[in-house]
Protein backbone atom coordinates (compact mmCIF):
# COMPACT_ATOMS: atom_id res chain seq x y z
CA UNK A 1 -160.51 -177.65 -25.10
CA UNK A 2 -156.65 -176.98 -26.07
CA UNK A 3 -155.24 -178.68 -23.13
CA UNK A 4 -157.44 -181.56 -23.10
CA UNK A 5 -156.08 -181.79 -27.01
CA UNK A 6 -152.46 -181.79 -26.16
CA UNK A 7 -153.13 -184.57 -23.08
CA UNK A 8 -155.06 -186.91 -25.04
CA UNK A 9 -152.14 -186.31 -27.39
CA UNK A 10 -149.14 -187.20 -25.46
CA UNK A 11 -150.97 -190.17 -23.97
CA UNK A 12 -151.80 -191.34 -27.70
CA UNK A 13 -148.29 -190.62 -28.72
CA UNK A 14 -146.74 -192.52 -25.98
CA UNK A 15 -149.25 -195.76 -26.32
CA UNK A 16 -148.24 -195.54 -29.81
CA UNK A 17 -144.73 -195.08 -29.80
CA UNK A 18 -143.91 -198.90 -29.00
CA UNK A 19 -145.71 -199.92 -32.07
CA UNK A 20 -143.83 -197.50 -34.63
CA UNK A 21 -139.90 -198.50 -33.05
CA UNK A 22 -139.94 -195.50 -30.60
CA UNK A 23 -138.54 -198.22 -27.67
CA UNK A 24 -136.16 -195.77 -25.84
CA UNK A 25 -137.71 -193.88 -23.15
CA UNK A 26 -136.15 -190.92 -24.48
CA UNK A 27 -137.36 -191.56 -28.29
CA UNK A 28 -140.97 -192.48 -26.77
CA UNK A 29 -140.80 -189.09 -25.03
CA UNK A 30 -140.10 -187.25 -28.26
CA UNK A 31 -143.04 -188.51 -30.34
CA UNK A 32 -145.28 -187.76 -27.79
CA UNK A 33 -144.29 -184.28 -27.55
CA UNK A 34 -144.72 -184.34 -30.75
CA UNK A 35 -148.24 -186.03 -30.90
CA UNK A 36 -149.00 -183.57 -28.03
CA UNK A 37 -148.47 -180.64 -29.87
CA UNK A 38 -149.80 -181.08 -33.16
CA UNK A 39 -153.30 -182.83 -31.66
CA UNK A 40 -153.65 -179.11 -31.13
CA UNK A 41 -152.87 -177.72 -35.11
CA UNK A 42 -155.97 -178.57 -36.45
CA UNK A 43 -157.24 -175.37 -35.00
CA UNK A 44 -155.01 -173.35 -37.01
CA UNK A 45 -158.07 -172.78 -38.81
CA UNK A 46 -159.51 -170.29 -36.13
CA UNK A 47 -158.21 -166.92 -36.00
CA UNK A 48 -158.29 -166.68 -32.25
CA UNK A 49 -156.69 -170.42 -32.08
CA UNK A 50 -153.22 -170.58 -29.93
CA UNK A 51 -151.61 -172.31 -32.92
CA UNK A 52 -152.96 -169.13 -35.33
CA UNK A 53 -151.50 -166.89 -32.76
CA UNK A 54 -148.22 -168.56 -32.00
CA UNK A 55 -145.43 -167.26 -34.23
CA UNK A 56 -147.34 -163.91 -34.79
CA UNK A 57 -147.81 -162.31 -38.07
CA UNK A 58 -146.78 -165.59 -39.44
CA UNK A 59 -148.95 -168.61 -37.84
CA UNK A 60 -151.56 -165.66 -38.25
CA UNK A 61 -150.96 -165.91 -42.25
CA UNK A 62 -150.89 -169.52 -42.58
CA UNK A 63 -154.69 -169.37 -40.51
CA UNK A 64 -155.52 -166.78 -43.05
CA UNK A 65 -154.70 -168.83 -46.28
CA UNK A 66 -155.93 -172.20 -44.93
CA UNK A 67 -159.19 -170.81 -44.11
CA UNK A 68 -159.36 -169.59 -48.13
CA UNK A 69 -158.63 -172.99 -48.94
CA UNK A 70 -160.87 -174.46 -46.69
CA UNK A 71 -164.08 -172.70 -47.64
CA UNK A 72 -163.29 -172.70 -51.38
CA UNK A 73 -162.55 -176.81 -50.94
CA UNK A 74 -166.35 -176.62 -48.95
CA UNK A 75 -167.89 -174.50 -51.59
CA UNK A 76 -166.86 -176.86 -54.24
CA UNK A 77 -167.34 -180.22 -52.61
CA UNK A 78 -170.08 -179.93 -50.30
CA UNK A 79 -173.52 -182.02 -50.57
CA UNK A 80 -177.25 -181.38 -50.73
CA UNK A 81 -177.75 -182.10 -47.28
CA UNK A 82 -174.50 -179.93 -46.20
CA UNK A 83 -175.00 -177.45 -43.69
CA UNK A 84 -174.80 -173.74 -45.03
CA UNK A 85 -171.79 -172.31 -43.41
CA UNK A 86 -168.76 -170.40 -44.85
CA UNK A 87 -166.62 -174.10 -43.97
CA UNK A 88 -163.52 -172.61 -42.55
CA UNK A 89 -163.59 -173.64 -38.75
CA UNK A 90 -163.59 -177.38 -38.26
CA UNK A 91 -163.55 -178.46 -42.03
CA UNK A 92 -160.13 -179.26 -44.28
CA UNK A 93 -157.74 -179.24 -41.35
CA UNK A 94 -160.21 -181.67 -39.25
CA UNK A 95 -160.34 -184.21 -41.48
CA UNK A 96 -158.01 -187.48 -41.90
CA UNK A 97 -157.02 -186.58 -45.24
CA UNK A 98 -155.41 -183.29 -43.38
CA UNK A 99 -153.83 -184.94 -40.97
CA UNK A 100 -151.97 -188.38 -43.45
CA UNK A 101 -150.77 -185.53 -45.69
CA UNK A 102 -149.18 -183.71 -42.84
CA UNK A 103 -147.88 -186.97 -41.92
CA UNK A 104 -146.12 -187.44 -44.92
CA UNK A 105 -144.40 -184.33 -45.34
CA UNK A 106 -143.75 -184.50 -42.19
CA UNK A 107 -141.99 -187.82 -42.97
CA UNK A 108 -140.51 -186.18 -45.91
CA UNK A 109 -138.82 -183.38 -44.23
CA UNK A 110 -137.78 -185.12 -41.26
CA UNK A 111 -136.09 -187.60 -43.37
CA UNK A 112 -134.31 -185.00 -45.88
CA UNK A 113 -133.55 -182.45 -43.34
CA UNK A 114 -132.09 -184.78 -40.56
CA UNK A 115 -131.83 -184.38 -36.95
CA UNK A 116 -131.72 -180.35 -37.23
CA UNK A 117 -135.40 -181.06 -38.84
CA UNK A 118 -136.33 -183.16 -36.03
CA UNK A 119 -135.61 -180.89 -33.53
CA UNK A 120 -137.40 -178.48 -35.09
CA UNK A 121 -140.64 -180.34 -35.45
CA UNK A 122 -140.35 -181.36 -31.84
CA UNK A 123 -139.61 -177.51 -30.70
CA UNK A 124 -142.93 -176.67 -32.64
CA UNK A 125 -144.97 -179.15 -31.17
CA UNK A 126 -143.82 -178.19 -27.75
CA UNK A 127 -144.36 -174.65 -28.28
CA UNK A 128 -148.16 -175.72 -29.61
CA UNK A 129 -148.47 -177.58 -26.46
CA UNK A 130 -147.46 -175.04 -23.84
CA UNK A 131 -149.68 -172.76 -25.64
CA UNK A 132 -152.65 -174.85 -24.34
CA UNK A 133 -151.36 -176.18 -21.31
CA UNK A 134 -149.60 -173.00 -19.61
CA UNK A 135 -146.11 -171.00 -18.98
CA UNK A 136 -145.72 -173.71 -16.37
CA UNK A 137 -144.84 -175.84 -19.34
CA UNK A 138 -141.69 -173.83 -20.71
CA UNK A 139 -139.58 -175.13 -17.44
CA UNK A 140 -141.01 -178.42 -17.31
CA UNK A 141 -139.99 -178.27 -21.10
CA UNK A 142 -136.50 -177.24 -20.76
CA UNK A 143 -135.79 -179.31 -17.87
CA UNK A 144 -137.05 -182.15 -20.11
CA UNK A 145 -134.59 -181.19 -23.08
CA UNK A 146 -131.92 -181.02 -20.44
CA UNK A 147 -132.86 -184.67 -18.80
CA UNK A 148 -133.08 -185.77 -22.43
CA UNK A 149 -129.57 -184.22 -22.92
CA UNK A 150 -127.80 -185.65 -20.40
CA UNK A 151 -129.09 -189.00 -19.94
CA UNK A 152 -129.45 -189.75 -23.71
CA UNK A 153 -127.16 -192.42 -25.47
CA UNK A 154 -123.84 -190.49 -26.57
CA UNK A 155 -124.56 -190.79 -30.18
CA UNK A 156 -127.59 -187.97 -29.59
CA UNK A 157 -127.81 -187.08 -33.73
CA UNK A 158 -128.35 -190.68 -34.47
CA UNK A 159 -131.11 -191.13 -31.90
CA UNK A 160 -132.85 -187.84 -33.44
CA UNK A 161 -131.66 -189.23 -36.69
CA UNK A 162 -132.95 -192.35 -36.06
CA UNK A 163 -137.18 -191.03 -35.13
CA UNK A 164 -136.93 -189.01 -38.21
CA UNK A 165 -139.37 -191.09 -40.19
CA UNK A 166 -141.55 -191.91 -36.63
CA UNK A 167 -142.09 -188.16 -36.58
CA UNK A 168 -144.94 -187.87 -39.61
CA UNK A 169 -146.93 -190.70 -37.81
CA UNK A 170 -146.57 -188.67 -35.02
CA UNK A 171 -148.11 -185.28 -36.37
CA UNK A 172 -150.94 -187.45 -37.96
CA UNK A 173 -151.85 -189.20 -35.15
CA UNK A 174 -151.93 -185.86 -33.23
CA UNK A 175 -154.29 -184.14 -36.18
CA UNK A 176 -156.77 -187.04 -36.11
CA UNK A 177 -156.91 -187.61 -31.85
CA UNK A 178 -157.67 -183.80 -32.48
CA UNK A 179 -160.39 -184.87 -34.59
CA UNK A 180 -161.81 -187.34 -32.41
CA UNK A 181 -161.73 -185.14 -29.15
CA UNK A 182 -163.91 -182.53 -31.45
CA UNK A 183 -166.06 -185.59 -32.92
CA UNK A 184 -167.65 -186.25 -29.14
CA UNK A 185 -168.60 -182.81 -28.70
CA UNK A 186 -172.04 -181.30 -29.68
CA UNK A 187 -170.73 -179.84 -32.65
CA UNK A 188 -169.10 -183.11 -34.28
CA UNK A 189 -166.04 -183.23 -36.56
CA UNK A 190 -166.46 -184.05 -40.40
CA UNK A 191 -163.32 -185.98 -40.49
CA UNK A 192 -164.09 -188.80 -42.89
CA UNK A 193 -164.16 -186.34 -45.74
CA UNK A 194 -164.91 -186.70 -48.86
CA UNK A 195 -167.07 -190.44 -47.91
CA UNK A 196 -170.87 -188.82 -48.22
CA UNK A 197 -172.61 -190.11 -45.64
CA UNK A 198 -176.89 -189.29 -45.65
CA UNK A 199 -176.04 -187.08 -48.35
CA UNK A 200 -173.84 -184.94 -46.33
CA UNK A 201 -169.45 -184.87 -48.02
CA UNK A 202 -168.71 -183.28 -44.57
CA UNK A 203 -170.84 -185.41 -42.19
CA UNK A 204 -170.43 -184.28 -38.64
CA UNK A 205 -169.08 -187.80 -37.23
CA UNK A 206 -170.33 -187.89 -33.37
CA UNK A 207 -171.54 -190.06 -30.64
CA UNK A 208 -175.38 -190.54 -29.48
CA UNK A 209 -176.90 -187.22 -27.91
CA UNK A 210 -176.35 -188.24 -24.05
CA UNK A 211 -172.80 -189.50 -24.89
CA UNK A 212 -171.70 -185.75 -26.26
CA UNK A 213 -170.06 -182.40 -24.14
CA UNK A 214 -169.36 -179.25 -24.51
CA UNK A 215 -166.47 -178.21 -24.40
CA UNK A 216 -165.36 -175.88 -21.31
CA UNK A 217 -168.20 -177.74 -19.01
CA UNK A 218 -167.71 -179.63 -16.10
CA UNK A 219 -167.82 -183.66 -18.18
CA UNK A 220 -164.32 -182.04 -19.63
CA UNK A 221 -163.18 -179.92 -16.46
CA UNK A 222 -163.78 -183.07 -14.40
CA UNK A 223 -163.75 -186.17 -15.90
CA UNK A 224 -161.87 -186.01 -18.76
CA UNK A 225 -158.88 -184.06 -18.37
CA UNK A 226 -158.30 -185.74 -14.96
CA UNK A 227 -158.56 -188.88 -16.07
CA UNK A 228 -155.85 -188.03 -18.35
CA UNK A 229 -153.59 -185.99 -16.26
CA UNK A 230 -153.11 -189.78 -14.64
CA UNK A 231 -152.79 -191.58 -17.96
CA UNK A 232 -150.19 -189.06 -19.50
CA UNK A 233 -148.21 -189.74 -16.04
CA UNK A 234 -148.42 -193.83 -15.97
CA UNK A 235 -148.30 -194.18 -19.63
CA UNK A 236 -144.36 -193.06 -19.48
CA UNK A 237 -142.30 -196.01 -20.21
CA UNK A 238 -141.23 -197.28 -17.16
CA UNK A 239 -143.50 -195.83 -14.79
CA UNK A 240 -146.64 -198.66 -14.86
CA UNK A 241 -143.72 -200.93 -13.89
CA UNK A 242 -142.40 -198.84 -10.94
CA UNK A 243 -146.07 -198.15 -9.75
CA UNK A 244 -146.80 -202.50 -9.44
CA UNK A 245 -143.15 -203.19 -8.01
CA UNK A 246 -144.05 -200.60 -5.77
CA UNK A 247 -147.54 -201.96 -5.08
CA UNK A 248 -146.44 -205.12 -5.05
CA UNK A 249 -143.77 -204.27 -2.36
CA UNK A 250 -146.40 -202.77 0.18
CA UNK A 251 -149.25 -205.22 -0.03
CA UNK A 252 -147.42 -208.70 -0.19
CA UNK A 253 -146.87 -210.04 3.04
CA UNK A 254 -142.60 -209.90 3.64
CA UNK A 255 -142.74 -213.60 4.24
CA UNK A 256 -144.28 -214.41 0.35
CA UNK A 257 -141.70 -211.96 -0.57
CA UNK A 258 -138.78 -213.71 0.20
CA UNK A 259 -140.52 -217.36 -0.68
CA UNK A 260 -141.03 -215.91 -4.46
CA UNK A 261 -137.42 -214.34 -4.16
């Protein structure tokens, strides 16, 4: 489901971006690859995860010690109606609690480190994403960072500069889209922990029976990550407008045209 994860992502990060004071298309860009990326770090708590297994040794270590953390946090919190599993897959990194306090240090570091820190939380959410979504990704990537290089406003530190706070709202929003993709699947996602809900603390949140997929199968292969493939695409500033000038162009009789004009 990693690629679905990093779409749903970037569209989320780019409808959001507006709201937060991302209004360049070049800052809008950056928080979604940002929101893109890290909708795919929750899984960081699976050993065989692409985010466990993207720096190596390292991201392999991190895995290793929030899976401790996890289970002993599910050991010590769980209710009487919890389910009896070790909780280190889909437990303290699925949860919105997770993903606000990796929003704001995320925020803090961002802030503090400046536009060197930025571009390092950006690099690691692209790297997260291309993980899921293919090689194919590492040219599209650097022709982006080039497009984003030359076109940008000369004072390129102070747009960076500028996002720095943007980027922990980012990362959370990525973490918890995570969390809802995972909550319509059969499994569920516990991510209102620690609310109990019918005596469960980690209450698998999902959707009626019929509503539910599984992940892999043909409701994600053919509806879902289609649908959007052609959101992540229209949902870049600027293009919904070109697409219904464009539109409006081809399907308006020429003689209305020049009336409204």
């Amino acid at each position: 489901m990693g690629r679905t994860h990093a779409l749903t992502g970037w569209c989320a990060g780019l409808a959001l971006a507006p709201a937060v004071g991302a209004g360049t298309v070049h800052q809008a860009v950056v928080f979604a690859a940002t929101t893109a990326g890290f909708a795919l770090l929750p899984d960081l708590d699976h050993p065989g995860a692409r985010a466990s297994r993207l720096l190596g040794w390292f991201t392999g270590a991190i895995s290793w010690l929030l899976r401790r953390v996890s289970a002993a946090l599910y050991a010590l919190t769980k209710g009487p109606r919890d389910e009896k599993v070790t909780g280190k897959h889909r437990h303290l990194s699925h949860t919105v609690l997770f993903a606000v306090g990796l929003g704001f240090l995320t925020s803090w570091g961002t802030t503090e480190g400046g536009p060197w820190a930025v571009f390092g939380v950006v690099v690691l959410g692209l790297l997260l994403a291309e993980g899921a979504l293919g090689d194919w990704l590492l040219p599209v990537s650097g022709a982006a960072v080039g497009w984003w290089v030359w076109t940008a406003p000369p004072d390129k530190a102070a747009q960076l500069a500028e996002i720095s706070g943007w980027l922990g709202i980012a990362v959370a929003a990525g973490c918890f889209v995570h969390c809802l993709g995972d909550a319509l699947t059969e499994s569920g996602c516990p991510f209102l922990f620690p609310i109990p809900i019918a005596g469960e603390t980690w209450y698998e949140i999902r959707p009626p029976k019929p509503l539910r997929f599984r992940t892999g199968k043909k409701v994600e292969n053919r509806l879902i990550f289609p649908v959007f493939a052609v959101a992540a695409v229209v949902l870049i500033p600027g293009v919904w407008e070109y697409l219904f000038t464009t539109a409006q162009s081809l399907f308006t009789p020429e003689g209305t045209q020049t009336a409204v004009q």
